[in-house]
Protein backbone atom coordinates (compact mmCIF):
# COMPACT_ATOMS: atom_id res chain seq x y z
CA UNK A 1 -17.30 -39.48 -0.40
CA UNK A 2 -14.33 -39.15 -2.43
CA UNK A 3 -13.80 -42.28 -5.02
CA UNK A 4 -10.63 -43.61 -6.06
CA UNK A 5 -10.66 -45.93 -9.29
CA UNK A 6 -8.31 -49.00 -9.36
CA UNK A 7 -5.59 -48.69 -12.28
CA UNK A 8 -4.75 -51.01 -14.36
CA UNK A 9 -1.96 -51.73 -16.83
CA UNK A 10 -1.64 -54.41 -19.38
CA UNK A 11 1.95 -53.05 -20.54
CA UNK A 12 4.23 -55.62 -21.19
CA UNK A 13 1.83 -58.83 -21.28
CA UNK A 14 4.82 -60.99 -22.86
CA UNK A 15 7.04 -59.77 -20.31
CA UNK A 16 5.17 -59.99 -17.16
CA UNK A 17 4.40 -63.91 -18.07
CA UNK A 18 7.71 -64.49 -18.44
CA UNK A 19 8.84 -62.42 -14.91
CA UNK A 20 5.88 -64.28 -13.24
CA UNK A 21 7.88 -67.44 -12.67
CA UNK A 22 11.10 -66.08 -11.12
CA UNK A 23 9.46 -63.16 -9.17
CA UNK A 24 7.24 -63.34 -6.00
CA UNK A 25 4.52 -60.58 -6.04
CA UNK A 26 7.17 -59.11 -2.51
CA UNK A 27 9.50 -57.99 -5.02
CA UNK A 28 6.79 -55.03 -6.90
CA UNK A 29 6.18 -52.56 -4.38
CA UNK A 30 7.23 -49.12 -3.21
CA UNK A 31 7.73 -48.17 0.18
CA UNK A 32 7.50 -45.24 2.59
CA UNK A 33 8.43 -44.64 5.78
CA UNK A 34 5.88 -44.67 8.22
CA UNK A 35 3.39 -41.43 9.48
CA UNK A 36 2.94 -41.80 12.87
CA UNK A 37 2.01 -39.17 16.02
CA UNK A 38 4.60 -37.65 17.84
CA UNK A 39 7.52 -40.39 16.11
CA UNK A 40 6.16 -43.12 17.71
CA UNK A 41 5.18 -45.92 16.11
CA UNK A 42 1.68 -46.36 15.44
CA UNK A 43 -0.72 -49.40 17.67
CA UNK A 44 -2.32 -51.40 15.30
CA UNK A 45 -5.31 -53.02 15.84
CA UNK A 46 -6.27 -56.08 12.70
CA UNK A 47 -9.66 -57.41 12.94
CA UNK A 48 -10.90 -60.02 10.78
CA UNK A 49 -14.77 -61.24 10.95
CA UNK A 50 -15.52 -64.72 10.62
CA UNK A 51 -17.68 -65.49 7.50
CA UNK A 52 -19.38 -62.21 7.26
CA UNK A 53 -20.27 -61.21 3.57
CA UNK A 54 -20.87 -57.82 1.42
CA UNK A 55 -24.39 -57.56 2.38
CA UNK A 56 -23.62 -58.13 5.98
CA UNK A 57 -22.25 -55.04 7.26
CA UNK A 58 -24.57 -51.77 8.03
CA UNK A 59 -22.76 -49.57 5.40
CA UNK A 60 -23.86 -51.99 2.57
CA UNK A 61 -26.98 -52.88 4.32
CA UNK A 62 -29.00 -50.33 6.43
CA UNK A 63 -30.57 -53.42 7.77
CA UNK A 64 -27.34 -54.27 9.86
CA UNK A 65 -27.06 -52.62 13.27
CA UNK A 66 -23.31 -51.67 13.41
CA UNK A 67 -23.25 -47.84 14.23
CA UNK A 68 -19.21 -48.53 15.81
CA UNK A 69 -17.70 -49.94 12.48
CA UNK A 70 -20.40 -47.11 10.27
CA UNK A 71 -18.44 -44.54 11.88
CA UNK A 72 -14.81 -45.99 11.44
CA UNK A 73 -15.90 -46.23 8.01
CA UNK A 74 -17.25 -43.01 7.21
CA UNK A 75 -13.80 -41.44 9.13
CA UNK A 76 -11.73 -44.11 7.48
CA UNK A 77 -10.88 -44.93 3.99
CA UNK A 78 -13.42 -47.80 2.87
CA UNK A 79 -11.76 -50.47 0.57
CA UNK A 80 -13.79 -51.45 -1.79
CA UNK A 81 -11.52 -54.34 -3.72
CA UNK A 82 -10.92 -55.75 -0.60
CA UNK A 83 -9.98 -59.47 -1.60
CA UNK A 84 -9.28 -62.87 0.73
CA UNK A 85 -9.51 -66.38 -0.22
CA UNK A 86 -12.58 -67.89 -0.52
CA UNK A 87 -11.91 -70.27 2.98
CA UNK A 88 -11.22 -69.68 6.45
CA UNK A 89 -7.64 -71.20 7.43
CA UNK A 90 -6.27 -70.22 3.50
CA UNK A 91 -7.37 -66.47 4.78
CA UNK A 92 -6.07 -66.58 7.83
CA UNK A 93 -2.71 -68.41 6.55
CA UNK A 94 -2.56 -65.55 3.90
CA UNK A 95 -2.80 -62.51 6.39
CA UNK A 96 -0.21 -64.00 9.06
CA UNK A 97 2.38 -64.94 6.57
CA UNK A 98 2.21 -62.71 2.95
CA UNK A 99 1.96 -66.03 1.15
CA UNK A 100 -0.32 -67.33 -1.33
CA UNK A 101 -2.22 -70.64 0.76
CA UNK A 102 -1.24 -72.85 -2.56
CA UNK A 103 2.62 -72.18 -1.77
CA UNK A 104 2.13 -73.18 1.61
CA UNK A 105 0.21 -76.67 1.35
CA UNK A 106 -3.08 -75.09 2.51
CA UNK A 107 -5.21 -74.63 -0.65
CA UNK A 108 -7.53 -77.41 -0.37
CA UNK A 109 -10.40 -76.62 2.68
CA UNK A 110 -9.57 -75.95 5.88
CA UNK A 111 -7.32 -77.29 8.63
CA UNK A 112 -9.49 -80.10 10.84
CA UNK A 113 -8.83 -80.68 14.46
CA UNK A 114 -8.02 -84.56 14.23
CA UNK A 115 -5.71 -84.02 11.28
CA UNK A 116 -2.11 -83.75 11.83
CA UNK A 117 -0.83 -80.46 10.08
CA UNK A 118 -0.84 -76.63 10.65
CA UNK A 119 0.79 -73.65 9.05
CA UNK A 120 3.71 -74.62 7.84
CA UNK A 121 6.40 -73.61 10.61
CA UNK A 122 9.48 -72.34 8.49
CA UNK A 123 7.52 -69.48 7.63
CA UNK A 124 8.19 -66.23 9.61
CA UNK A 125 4.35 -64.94 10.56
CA UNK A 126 3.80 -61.29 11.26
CA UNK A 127 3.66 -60.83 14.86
CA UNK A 128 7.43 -62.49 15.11
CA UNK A 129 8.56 -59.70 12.99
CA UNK A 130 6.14 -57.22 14.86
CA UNK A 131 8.07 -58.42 17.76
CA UNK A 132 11.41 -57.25 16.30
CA UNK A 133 9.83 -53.99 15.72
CA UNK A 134 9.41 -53.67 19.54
CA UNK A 135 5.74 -54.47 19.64
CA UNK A 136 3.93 -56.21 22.26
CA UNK A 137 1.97 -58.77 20.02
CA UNK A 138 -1.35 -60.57 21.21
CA UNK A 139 -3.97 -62.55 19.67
CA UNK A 140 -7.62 -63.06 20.30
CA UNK A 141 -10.38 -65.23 19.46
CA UNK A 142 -10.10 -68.03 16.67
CA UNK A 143 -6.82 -69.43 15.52
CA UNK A 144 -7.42 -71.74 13.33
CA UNK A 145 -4.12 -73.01 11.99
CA UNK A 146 -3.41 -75.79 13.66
CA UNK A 147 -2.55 -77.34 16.98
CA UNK A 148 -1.60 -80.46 16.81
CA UNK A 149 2.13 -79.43 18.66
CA UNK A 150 2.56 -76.74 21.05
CA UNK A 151 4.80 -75.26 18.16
CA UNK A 152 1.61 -74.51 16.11
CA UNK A 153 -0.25 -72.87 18.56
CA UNK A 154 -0.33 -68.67 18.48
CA UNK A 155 2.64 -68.27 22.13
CA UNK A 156 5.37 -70.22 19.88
CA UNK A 157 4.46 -68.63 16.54
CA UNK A 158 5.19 -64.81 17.91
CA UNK A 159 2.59 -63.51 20.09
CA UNK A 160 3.04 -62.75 23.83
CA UNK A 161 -0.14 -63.70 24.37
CA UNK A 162 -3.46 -65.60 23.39
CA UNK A 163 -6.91 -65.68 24.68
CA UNK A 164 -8.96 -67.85 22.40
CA UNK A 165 -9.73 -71.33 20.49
CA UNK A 166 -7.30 -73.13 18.21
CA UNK A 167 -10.30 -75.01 15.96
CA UNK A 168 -13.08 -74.11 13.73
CA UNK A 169 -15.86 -73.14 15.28
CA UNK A 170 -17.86 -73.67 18.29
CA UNK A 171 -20.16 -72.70 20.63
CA UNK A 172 -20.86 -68.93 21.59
CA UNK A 173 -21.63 -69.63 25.09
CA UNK A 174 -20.16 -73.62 26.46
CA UNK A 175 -17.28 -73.12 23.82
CA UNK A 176 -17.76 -77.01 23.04
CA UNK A 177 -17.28 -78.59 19.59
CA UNK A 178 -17.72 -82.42 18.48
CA UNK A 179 -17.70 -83.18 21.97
CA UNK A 180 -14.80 -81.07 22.99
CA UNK A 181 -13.98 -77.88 25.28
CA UNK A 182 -11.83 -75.38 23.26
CA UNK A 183 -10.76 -72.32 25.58
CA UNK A 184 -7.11 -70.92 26.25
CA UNK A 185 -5.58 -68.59 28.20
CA UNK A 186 -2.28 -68.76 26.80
CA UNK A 187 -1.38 -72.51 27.24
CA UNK A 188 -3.68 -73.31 29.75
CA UNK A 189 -7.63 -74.00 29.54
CA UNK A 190 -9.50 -70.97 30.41
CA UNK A 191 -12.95 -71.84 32.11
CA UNK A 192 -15.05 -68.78 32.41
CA UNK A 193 -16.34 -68.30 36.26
CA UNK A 194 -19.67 -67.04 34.85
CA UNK A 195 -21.59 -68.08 30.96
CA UNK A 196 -20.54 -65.05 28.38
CA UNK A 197 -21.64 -64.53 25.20
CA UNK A 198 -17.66 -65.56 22.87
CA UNK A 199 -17.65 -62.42 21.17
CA UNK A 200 -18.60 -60.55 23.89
CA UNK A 201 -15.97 -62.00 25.82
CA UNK A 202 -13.48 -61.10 22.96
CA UNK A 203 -14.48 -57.65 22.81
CA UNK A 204 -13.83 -56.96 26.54
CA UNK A 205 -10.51 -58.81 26.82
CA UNK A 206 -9.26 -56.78 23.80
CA UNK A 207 -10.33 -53.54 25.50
CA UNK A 208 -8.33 -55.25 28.97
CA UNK A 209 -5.32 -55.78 26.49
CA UNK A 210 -5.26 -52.10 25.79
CA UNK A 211 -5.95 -50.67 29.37
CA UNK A 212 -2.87 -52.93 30.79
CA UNK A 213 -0.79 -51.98 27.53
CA UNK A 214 2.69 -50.85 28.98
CA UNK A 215 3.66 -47.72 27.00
CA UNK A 216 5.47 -46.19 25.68
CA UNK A 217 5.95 -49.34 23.34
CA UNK A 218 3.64 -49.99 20.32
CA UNK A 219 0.53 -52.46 20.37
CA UNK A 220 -0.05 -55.28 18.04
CA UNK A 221 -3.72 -57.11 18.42
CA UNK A 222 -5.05 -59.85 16.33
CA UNK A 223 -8.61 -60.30 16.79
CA UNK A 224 -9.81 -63.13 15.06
CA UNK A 225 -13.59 -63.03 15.87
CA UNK A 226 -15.80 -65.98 15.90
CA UNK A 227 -18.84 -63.69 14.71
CA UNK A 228 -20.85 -64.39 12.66
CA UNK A 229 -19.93 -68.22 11.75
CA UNK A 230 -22.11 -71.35 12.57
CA UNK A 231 -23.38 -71.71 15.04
CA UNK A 232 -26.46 -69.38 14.64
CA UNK A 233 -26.41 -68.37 18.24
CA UNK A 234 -26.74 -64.73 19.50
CA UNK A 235 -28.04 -62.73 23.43
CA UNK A 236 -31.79 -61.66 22.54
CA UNK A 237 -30.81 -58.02 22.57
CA UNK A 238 -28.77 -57.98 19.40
CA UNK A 239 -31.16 -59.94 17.58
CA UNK A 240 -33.92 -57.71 18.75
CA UNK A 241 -32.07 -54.94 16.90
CA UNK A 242 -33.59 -56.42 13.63
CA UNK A 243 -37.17 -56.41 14.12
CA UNK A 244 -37.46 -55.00 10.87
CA UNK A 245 -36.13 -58.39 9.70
CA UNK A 246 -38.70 -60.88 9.09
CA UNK A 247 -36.89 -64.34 8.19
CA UNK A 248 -35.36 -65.35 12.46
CA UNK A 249 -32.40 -66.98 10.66
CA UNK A 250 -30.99 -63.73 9.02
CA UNK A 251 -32.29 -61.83 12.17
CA UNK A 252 -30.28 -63.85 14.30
CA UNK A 253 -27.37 -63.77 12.21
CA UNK A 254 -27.51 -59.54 11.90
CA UNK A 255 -27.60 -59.95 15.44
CA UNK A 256 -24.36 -61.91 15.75
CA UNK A 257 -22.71 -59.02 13.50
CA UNK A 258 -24.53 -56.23 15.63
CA UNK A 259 -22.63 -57.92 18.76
CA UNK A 260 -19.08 -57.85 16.80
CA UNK A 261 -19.89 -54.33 16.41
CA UNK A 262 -20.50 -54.10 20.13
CA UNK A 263 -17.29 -55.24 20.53
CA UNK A 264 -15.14 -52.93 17.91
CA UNK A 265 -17.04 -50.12 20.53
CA UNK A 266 -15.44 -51.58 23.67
CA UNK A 267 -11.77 -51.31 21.88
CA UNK A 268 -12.79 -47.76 20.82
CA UNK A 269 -13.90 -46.59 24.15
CA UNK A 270 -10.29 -48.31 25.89
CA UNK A 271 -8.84 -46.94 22.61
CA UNK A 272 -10.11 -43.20 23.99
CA UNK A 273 -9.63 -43.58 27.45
CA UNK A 274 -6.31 -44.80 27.21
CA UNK A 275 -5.01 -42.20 24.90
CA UNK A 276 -4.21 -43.90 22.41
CA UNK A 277 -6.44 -43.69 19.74
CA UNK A 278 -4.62 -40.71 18.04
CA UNK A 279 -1.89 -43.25 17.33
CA UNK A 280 -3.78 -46.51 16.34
CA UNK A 281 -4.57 -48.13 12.99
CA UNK A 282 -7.41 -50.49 12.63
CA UNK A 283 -7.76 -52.63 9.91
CA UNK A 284 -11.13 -54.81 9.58
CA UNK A 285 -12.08 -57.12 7.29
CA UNK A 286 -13.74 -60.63 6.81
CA UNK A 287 -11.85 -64.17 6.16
CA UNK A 288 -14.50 -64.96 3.16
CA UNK A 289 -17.60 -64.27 2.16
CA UNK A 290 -20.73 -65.50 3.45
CA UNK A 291 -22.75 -68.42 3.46
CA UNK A 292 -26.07 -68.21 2.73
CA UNK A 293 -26.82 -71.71 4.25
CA UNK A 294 -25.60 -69.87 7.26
CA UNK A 295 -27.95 -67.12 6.51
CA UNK A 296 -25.41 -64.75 5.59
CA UNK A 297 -25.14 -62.91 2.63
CA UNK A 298 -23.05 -61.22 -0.52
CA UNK A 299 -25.60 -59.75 -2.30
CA UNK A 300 -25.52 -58.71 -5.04
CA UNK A 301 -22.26 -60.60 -5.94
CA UNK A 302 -22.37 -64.06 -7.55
CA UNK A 303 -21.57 -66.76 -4.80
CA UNK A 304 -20.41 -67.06 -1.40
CA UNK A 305 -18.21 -68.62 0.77
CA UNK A 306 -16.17 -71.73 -0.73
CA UNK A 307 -16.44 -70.54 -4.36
CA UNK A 308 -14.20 -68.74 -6.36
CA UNK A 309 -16.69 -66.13 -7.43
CA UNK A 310 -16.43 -62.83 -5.97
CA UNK A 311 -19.43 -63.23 -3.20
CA UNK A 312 -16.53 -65.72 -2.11
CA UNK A 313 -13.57 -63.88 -1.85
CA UNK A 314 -14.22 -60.02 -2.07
CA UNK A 315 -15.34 -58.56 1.50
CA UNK A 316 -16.05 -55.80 3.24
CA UNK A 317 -13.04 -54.01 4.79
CA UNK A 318 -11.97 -50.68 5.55
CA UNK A 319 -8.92 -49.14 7.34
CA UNK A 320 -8.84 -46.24 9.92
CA UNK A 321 -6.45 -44.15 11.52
CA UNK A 322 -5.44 -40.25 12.06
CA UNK A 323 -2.01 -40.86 10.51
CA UNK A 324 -3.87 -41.68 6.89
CA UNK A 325 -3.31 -38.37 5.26
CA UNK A 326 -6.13 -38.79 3.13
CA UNK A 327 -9.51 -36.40 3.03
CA UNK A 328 -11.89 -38.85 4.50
CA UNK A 329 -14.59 -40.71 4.11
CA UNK A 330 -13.11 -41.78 1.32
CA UNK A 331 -13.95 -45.34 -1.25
CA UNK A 332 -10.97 -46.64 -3.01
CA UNK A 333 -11.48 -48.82 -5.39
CA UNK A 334 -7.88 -49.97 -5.79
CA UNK A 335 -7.14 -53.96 -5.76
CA UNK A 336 -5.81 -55.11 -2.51
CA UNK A 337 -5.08 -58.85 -1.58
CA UNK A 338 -5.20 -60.39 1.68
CA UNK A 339 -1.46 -61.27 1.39
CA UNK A 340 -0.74 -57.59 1.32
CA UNK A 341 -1.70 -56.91 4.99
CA UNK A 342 1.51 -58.66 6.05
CA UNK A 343 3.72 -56.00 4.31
CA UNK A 344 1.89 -53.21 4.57
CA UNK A 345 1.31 -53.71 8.20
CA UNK A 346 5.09 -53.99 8.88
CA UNK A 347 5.76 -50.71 6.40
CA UNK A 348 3.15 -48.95 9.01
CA UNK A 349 5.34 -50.25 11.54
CA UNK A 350 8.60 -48.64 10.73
CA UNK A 351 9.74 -52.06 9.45
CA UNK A 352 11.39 -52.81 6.05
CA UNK A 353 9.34 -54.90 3.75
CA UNK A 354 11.71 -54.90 1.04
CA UNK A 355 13.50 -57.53 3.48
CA UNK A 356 10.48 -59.93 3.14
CA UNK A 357 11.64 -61.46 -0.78
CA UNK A 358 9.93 -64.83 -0.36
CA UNK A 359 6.34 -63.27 -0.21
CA UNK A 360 3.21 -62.54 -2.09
CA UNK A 361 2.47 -59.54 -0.77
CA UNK A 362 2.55 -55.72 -2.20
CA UNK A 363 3.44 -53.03 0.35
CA UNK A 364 0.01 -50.78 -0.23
CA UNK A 365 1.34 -48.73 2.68
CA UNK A 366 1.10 -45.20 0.14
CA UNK A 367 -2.06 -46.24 -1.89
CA UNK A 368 -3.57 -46.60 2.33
CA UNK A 369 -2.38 -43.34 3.98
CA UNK A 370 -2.34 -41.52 0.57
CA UNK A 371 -5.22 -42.61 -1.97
CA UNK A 372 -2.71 -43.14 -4.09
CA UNK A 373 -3.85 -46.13 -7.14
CA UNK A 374 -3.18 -49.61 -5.85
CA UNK A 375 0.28 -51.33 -6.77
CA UNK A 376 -1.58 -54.75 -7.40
CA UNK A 377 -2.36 -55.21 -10.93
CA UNK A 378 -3.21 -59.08 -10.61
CA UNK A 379 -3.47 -61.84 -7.77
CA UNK A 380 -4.42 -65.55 -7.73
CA UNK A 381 -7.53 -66.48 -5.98
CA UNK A 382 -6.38 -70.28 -5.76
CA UNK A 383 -5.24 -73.10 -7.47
CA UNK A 384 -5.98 -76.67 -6.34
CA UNK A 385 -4.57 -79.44 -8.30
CA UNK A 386 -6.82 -81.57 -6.05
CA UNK A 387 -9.99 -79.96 -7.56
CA UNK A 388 -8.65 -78.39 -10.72
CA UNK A 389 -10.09 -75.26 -10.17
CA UNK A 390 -7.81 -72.32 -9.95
CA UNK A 391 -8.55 -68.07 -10.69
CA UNK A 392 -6.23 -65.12 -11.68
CA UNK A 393 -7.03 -61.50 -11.74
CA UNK A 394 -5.34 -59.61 -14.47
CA UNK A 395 -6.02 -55.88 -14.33
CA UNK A 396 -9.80 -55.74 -14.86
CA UNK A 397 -10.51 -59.06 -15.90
CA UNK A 398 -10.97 -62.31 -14.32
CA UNK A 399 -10.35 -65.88 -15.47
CA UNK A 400 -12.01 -68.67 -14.07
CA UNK A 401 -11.10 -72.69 -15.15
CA UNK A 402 -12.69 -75.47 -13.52
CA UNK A 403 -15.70 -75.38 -11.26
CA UNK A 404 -16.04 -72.30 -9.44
CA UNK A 405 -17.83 -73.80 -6.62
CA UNK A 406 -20.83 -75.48 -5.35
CA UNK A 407 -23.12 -72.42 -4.82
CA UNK A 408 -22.79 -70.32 -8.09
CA UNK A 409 -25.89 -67.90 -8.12
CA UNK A 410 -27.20 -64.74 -7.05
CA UNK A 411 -29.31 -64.99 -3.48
CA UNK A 412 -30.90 -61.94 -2.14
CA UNK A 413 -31.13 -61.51 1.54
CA UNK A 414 -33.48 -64.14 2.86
CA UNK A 415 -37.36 -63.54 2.94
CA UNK A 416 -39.97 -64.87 5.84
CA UNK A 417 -40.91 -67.86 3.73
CA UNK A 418 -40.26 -70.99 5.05
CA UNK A 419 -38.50 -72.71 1.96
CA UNK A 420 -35.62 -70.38 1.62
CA UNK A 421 -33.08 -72.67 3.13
CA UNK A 422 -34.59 -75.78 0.95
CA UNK A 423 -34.13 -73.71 -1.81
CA UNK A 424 -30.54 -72.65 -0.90
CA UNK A 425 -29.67 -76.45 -0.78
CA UNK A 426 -31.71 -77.66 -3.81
CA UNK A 427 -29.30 -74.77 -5.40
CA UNK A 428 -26.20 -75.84 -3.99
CA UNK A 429 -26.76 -79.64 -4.86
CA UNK A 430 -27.34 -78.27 -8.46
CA UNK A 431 -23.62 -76.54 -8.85
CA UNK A 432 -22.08 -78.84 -7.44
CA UNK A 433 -22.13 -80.75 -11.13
CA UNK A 434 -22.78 -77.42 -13.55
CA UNK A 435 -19.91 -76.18 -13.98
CA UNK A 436 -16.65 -77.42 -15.44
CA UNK A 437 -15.16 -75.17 -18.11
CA UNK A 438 -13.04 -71.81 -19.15
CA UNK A 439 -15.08 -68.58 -17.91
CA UNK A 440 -13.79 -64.77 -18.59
CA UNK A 441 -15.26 -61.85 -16.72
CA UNK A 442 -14.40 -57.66 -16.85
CA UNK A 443 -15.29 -57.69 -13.23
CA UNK A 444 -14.29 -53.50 -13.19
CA UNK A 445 -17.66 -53.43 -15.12
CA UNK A 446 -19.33 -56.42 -14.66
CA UNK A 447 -18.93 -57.11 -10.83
CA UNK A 448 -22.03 -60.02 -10.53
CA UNK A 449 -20.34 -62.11 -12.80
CA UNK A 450 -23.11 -62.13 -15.04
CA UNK A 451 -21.48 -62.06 -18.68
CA UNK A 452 -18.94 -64.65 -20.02
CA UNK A 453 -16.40 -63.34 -21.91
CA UNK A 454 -14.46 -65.81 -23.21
CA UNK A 455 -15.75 -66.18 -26.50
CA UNK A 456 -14.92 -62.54 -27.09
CA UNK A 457 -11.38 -62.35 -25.94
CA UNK A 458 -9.68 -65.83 -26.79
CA UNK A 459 -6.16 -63.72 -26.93
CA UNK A 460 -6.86 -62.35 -23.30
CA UNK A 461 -7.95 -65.94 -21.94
CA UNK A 462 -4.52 -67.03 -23.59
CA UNK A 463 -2.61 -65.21 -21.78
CA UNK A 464 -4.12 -64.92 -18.48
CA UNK A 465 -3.81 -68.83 -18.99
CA UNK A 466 -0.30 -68.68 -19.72
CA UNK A 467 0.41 -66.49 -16.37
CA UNK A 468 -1.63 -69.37 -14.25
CA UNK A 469 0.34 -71.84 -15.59
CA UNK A 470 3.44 -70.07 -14.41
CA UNK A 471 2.04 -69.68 -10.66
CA UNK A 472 0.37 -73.58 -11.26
CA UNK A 473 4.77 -74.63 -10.99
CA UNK A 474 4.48 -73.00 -7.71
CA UNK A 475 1.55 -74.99 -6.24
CA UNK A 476 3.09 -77.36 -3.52
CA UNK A 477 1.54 -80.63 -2.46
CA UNK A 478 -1.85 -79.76 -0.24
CA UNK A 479 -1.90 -81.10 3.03
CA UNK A 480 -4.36 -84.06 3.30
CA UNK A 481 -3.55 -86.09 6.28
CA UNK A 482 -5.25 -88.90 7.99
CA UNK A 483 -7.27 -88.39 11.19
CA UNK A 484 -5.34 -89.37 14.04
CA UNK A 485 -7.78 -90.50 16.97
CA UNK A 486 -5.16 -89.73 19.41
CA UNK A 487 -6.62 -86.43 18.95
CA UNK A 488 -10.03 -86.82 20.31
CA UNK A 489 -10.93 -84.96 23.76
CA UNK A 490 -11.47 -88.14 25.58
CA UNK A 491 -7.58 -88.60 25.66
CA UNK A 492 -7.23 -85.00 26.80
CA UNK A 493 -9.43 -84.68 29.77
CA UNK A 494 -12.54 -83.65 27.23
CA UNK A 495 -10.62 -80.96 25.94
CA UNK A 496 -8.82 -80.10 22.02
CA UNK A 497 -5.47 -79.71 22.88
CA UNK A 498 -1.86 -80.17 21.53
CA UNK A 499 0.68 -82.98 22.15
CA UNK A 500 -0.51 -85.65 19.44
CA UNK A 501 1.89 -85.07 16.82
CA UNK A 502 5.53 -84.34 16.02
């Protein structure tokens, strides 16, 4: 494999903290026109896993079963500074709108389905301008951004269609949560005539999407799988891929990312025998890292999901195509942000980025196709004035203030011994009160977090400090509603739906 080093420029500190304030992140990038088969515009295909971490994916792991997404990868240009926030709706907020989750009201957990709120809806999301690009937009699986009024929910927000769940999780097979049904068709409830496996059922819809696709437009999918969050629930054939792997709680869960895979080889195979795989773009990645109270894992980063370390927010992700004119496989180590995706997505498109000025997001259409370095030279991994905690990355160091998070250390995968998970929470409880201070990593060369820094550049915590506080006059009011119980199932024929707020 070819490797591709991140660059990074601390010209012009002074100046940059002083731009910071008045410029988004939108307004740094370069743009291209897009490379595409024949002049058409390309189908693009965005995938996001649901709490999968860096150790949870077979070409990290060779304990993982995914042979589909192994070979995207090793035809594909892996990204190996692949970053997200460190939560599920922030993430998914992030990659559907360019914008930092602290600008939008969503940096404080995640959107709950008795609580009043959603993403914001002044905010154009990408499959509205997709739309104006002549794309026929759907999304699939787990939405996640609210639905307390129709106008949250994915048909008003810019995608023809949606076959899916609007809350948090649920379960793989009845598609219940705290005691409510959660399946859509579009608007209506969608009950399955015969018990499928979610991401199963996911995987095969997706591929249906692409057989019915009416060419010769362009195709826009969102698939939002549930795989591998909570529940720990997976068909005894995927799990039996894992024999090898002796704890049955990381078995299972390998087995719930062995059936995503599954499912990125049903799109392939439509992909092929629809003939449009010459002319598709696939983008995968995760919303956050792993839980390893879910039996996931990061290893060897510091952390997981929830914290602001990088087992938290730095995933596995790659991007595939045959208009990237790039030697592949190829690693490139080049910063790239969640936020980005919404640009560079619509530069791939034929679209003008440029346009989008209110955004975070750095068109990384030519550091994709091309290998060229990264045009991200810092990003903010949150702030949250509720907590205190907030992180910036500056080139190739990384500035930490406030807690980081409850689970702060460094868990291998887990073993056959029973007390692993008592363990796990005796750890968590622990960091929940240990740590409350400055911390300063070079996380180029010191990627497990494992050296504190800031007692050997006071100048560099200074001024990272300076550039937070410029982004910390951005931070709007989180969202933190009441529960409304007008939003329980019982009022809505046992199922989470829409209609309970204005």
């Amino acid at each position: 494999m070819r490797l591709i080093s991140g660059v990074w420029h601390l010209r012009g500190w002074f100046r940059l903290i002083v731009v910071v304030a008045t410029l988004s992140a939108g307004d740094l990038h370069r743009w291209n026109p897009p490379m595409s088969v024949n002049g058409q515009k390309p189908n693009i295909i965005l995938i996001m896993a649901d709490d999968v971490g860096w150790n949870d994916v077979g070409w990290h792991n060779r304990d993982i079963a995914t042979p589909n997404l192994n070979a995207l990868v090793e035809s594909g240009v892996e990204l190996r500074s692949s970053y997200v926030t460190s939560l599920c709706s922030p993430s998914r907020a992030a990659l559907l709108t360019g914008i930092y989750p602290f600008k939008l009201g969503l940096q404080h957990g995640v959107l709950k389905a008795t609580k009043p709120h959603g993403l914001p809806l002044n905010v154009t999301l990408l499959p509205e301008r997709l739309r104006r690009l002549g794309y026929a937009t759907h999304m699939i699986g787990k939405w996640h951004l609210g639905f307390c009024n129709w106008a949250y929910t994915p048909t008003y927000r810019g995608f023809d269609s949606f076959f899916g769940f609007y809350t948090g999780q649920q379960d793989y097979f009845r598609h219940t949560t705290d005691g409510g049904y959660d399946f859509r068709y579009n608007k209506k409830v969608f009950r399955p005539k015969t018990k499928r496996y979610s991401t199963t059922t996911f995987g095969k819809h997706a591929a249906d999407v692409i057989y019915n696709h009416k060419r010769p437009g362009p195709l826009f999918i969102y698939l939002a799988l549930q795989a591998a969050h909570a529940p720990l629930q997976v068909p005894q054939k995927f799990e039996d891929l894992h024999r090898n792997i002796t704890n049955q709680r990381r078995r299972k869960f390998a087995g719930m990312v062995a059936a995503a895979d599954e499912a990125v080889g049903e799109i392939m195979t439509a992909l092929r025998k629809s003939n449009m795989h010459k002319n598709t773009l696939i983008v995968f990645l995760s919303d956050n890292g792993a839980t390893p109270l879910g039996a996931g894992n990061n290893w060897p980063l510091r952390g997981g999901k929830s914290t602001l370390w990088e087992g938290g927010t730095r995933v596995p992700s790659f991007i595939w195509g045959k208009m990237l004119k790039v030697r592949t496989p190829m690693i490139h180590r080049g910063m790239i942000h969640v936020v980005d995706w919404y640009p560079t997505v619509i530069a791939a498109a034929g679209g003008k980025p440029e346009a989008e000025r209110d955004i975070d997001g750095i068109v990384q259409w030519d550091m994709l196709r091309l290998g060229l370095p990264s045009n991200r030279t810092q990003f903010v991994y949150n702030i949250n004035r509720i907590t205190g905690s907030a992180a910036l990355r500056m080139g190739k160091f990384k500035l930490i203030e406030g807690n980081p998070g409850f689970n702060s250390d460094w868990i291998p995968p887990a073993s056959e011994k029973d007390d692993d998970l008592k363990l796990l929470k005796q750890n968590f409880r622990f960091h929940r009160r240990s740590f409350n201070q400055t911390l300063l990593y070079n996380v180029e060369d010191d990627e497990i977090e494992s050296n504190d820094l800031s007692h050997t550049y006071p100048d560099v915590v200074a001024r990272m400090r300076q550039i937070l506080e410029a982004y910390r006059r951005q931070e709007v009011e989180p969202f933190n509603p009441k529960k409304v119980r007008k939003a329980l199932p019982k009022f809505w024929d046992g199922t989470w739906s829409p209609g309970w707020c204005r």
